[in-house]
N, C-alpha and C. Protein backbone atom coordinates (compact mmCIF):
# COMPACT_ATOMS: atom_id res chain seq x y z
N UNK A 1 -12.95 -35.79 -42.27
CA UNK A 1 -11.96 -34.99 -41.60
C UNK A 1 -12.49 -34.65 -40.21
N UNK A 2 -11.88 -34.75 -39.37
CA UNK A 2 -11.97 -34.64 -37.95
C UNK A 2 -11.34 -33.09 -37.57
N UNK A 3 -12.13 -32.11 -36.96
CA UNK A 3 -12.20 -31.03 -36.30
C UNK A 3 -12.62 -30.96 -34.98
N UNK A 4 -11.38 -29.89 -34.87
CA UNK A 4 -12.09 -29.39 -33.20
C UNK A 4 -13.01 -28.52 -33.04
N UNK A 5 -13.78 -28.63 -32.29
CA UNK A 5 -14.60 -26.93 -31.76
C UNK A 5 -13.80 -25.87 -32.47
N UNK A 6 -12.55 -25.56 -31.48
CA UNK A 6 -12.35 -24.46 -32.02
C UNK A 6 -11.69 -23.82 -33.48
N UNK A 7 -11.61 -25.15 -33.90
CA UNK A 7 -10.85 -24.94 -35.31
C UNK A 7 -12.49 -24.78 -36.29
N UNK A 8 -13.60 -25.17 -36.19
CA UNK A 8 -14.57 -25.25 -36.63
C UNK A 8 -15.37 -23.60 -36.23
N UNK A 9 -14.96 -23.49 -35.24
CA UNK A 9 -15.13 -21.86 -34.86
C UNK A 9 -14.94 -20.65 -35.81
N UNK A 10 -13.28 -20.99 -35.62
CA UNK A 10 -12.42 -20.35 -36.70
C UNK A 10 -12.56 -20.14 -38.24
N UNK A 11 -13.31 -21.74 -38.38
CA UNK A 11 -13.26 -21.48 -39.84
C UNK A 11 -14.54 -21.26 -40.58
N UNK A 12 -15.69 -21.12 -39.47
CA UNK A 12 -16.86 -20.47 -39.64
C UNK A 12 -16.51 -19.08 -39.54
N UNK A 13 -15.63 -18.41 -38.65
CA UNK A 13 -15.72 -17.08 -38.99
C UNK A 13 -15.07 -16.29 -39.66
N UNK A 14 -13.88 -17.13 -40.29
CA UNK A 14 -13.28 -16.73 -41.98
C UNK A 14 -14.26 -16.67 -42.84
N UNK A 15 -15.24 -17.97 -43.22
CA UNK A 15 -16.57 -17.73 -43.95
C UNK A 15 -17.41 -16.47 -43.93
N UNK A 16 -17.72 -16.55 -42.85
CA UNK A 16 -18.88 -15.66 -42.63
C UNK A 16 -17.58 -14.25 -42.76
N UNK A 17 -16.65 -13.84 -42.80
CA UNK A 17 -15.87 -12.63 -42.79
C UNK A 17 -15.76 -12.37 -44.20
N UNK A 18 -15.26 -13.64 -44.89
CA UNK A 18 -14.97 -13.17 -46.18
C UNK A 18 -16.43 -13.30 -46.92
N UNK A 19 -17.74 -13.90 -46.73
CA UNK A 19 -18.43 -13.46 -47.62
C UNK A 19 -19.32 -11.83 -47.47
N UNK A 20 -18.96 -11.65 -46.43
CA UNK A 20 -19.08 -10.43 -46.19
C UNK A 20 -18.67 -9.24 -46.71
N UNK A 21 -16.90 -9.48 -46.36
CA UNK A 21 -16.15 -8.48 -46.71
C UNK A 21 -16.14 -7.99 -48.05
N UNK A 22 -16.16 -9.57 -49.09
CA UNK A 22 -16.54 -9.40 -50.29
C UNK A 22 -17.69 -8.76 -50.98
N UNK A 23 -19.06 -8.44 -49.84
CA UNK A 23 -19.82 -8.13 -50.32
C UNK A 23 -20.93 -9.05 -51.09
N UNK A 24 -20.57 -10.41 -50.75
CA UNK A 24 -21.40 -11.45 -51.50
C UNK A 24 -22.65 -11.63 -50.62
N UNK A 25 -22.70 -11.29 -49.28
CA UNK A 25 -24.09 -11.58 -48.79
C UNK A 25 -23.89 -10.16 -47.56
N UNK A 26 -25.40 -9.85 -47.84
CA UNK A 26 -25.32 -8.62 -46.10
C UNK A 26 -26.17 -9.64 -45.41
N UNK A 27 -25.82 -9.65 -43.90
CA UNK A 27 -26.44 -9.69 -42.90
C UNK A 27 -27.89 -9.02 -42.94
N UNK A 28 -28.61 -9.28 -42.43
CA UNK A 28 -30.17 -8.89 -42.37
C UNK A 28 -30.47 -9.26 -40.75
N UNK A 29 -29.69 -10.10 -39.78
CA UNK A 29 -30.13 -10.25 -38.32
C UNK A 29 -29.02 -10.31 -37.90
N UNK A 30 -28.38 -11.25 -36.57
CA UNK A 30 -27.37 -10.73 -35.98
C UNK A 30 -26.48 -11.37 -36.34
N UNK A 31 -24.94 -10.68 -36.00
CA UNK A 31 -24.08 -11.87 -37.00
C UNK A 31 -23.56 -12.94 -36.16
N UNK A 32 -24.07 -13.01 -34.47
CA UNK A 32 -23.88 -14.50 -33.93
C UNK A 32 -24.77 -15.42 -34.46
N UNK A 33 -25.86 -14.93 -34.88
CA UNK A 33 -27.20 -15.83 -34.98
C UNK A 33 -26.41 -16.57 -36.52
N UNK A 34 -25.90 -15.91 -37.30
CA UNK A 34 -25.53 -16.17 -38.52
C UNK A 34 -24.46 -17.36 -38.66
N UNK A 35 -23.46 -16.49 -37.62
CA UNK A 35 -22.51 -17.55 -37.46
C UNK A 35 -23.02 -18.90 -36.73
N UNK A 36 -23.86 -18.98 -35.92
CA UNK A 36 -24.00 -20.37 -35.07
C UNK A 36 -24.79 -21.76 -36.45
N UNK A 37 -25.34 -20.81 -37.54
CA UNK A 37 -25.66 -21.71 -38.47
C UNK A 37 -25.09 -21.99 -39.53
N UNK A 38 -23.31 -21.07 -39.63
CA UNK A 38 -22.68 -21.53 -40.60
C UNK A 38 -21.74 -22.83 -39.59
N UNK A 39 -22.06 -22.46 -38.34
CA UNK A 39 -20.77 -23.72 -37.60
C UNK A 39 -21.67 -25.18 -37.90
N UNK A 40 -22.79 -24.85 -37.78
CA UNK A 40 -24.28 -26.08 -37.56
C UNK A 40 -24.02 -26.63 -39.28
N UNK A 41 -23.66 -25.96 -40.05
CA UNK A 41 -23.74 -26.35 -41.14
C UNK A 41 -22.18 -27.43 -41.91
N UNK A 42 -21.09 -26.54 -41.02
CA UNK A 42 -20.22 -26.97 -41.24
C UNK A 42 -19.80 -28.21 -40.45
N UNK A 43 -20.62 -28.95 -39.44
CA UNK A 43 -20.66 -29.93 -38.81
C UNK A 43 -21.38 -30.70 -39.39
N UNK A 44 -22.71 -30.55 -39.73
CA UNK A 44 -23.81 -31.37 -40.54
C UNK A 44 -22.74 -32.15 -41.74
N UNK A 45 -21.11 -30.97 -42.56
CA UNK A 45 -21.41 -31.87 -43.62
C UNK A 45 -20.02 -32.48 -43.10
N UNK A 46 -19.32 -32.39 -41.77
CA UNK A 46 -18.14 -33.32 -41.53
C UNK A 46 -18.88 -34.76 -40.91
N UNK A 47 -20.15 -34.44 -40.83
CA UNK A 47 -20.69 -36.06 -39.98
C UNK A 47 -21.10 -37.02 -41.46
N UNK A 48 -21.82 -35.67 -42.25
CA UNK A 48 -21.88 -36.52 -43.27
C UNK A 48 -20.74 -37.47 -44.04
N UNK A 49 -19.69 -36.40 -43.93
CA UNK A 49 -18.18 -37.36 -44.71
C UNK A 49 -17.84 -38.44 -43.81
N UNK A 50 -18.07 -38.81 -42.16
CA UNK A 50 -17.39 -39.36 -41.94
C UNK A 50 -18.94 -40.54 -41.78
N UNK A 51 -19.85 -40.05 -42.29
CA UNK A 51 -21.14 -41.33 -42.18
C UNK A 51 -20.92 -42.01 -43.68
N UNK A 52 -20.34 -41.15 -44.73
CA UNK A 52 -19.77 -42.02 -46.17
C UNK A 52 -18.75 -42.60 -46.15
N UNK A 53 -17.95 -42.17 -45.53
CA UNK A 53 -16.54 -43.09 -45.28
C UNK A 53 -16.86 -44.14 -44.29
N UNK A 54 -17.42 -44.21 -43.13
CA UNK A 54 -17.92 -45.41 -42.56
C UNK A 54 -19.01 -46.50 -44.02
N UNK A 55 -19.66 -45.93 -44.43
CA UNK A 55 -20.34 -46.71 -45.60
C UNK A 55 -19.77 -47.28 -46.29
N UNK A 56 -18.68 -47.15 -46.84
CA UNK A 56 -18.16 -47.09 -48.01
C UNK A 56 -16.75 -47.90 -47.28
N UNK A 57 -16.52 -48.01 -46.42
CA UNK A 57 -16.15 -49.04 -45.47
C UNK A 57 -16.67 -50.62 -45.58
N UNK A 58 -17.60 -50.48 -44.97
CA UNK A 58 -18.32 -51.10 -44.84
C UNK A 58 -18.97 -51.70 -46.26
N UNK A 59 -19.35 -50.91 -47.64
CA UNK A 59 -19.57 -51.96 -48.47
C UNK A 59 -18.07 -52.69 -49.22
N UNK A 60 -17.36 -51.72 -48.99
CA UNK A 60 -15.77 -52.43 -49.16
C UNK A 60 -15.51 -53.95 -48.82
N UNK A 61 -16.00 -54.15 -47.47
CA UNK A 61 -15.82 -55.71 -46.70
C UNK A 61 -16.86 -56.57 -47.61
N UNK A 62 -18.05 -55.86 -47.79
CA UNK A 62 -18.86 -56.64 -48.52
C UNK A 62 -18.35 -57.30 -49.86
N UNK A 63 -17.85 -56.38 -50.20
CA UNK A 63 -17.29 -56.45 -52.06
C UNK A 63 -16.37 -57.63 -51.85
N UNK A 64 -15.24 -57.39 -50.79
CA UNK A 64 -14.15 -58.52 -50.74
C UNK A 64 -14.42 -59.98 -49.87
N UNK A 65 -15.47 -59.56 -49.55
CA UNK A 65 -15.98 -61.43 -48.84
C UNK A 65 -16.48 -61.68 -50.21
N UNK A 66 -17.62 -60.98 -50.88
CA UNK A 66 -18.00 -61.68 -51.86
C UNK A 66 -16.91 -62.44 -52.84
N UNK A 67 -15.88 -61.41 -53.15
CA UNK A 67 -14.89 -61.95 -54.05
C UNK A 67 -14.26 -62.99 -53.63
N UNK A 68 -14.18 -63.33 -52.54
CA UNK A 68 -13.54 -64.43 -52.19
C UNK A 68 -12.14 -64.97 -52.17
N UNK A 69 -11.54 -65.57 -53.13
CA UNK A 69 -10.22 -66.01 -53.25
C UNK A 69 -9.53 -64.79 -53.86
N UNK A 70 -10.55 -64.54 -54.78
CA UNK A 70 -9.74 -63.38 -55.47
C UNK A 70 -9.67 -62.11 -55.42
N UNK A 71 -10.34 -61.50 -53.93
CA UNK A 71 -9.86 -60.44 -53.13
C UNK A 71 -8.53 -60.35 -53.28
N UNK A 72 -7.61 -60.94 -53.49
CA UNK A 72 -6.19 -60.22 -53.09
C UNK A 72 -5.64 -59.98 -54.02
N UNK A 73 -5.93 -59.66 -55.30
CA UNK A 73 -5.82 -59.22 -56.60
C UNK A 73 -6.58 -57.95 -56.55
N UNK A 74 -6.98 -57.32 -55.83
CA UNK A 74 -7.80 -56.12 -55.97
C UNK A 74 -7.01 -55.13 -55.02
N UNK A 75 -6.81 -54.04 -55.54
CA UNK A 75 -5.96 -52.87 -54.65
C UNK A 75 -7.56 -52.05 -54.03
N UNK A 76 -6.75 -52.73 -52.42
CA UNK A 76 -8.29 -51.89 -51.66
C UNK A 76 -7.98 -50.70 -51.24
N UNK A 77 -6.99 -49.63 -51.47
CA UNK A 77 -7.32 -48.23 -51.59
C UNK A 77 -7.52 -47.85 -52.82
N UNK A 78 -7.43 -48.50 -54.13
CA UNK A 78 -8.32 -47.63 -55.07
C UNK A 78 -9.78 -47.68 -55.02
N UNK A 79 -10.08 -49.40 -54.29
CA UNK A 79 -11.55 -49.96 -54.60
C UNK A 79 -12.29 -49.24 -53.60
N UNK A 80 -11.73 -48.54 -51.89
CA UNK A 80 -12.62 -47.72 -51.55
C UNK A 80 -12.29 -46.24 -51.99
N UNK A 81 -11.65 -45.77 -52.90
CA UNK A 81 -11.84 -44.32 -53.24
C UNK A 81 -12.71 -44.48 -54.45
N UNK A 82 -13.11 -45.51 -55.35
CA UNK A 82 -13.91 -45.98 -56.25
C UNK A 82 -15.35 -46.02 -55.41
N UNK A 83 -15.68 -46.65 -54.44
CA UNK A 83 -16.82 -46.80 -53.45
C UNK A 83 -16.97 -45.32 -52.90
N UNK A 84 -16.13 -44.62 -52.13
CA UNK A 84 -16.60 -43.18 -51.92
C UNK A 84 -16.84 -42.10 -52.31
N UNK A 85 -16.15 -42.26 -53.84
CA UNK A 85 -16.42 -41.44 -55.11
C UNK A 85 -17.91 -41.66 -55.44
N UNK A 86 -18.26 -42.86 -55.70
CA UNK A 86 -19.77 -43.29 -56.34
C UNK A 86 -20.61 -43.20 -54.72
N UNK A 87 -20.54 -43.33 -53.95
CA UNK A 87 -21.56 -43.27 -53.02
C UNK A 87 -21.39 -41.40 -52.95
N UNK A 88 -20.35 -40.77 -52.74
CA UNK A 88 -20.57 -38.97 -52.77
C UNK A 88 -21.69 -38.47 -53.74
N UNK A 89 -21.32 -39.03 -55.17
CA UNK A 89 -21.98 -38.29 -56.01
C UNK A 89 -23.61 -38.31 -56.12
N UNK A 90 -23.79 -40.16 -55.46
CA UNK A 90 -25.21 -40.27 -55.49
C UNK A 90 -25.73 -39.53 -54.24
N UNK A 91 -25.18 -38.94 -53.45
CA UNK A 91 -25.32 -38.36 -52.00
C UNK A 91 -25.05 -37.04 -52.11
N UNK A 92 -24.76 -36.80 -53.58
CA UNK A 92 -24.52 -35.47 -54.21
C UNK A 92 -23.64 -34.69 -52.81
N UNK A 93 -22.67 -35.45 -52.12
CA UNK A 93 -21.42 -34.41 -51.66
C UNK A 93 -20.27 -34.46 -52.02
N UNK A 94 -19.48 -33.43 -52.10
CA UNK A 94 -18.55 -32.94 -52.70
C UNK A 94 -17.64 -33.18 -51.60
N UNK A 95 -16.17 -34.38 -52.30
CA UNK A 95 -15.20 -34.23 -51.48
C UNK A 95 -14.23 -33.46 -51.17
């Protein structure tokens, strides 16, 4: 999924508001310092989704050269949600 700055802004500081508000974590330093590593975090895991979906791309082409003739008997949006399912889990991320 592709984000902007400021939508990635935003939705770091719903996070950081509601685990707060809830009372699930206190602050202990400042709450920019806090927030700049929930945005750092929430970027780390959109590069990751879009570095598995490039993968998983990519072994897709592999799968259907290998198959050869009989690539076109294979539905290639189940075979890459089959490929990005099994590459997530071994990459232990959650889609």
């Amino acid at each position: 999924m592709r984000l902007k700055d400021e939508q990635i802004d935003r939705l770091a500081d719903k996070v950081l508001a509601d685990l707060t508000g809830s009372g699930l974590i206190v602050l202990k330093t400042d709450r920019s310092r806090i927030l700049g590593c929930v945005k750092e975090v929430i970027k780390a895991n959109l590069k990751a989704e879009v570095d598995l979906e490039r993968d998983a791309e990519e072994l897709l082409e592999k799968t259907l050269r290998a198959a050869g003739s009989s690539a076109g008997d294979i539905d290639r949006h189940k075979m890459l949600k089959m490929i990005k399912s099994k590459l997530a889990k071994e990459r232990k991320i959650v889609l």
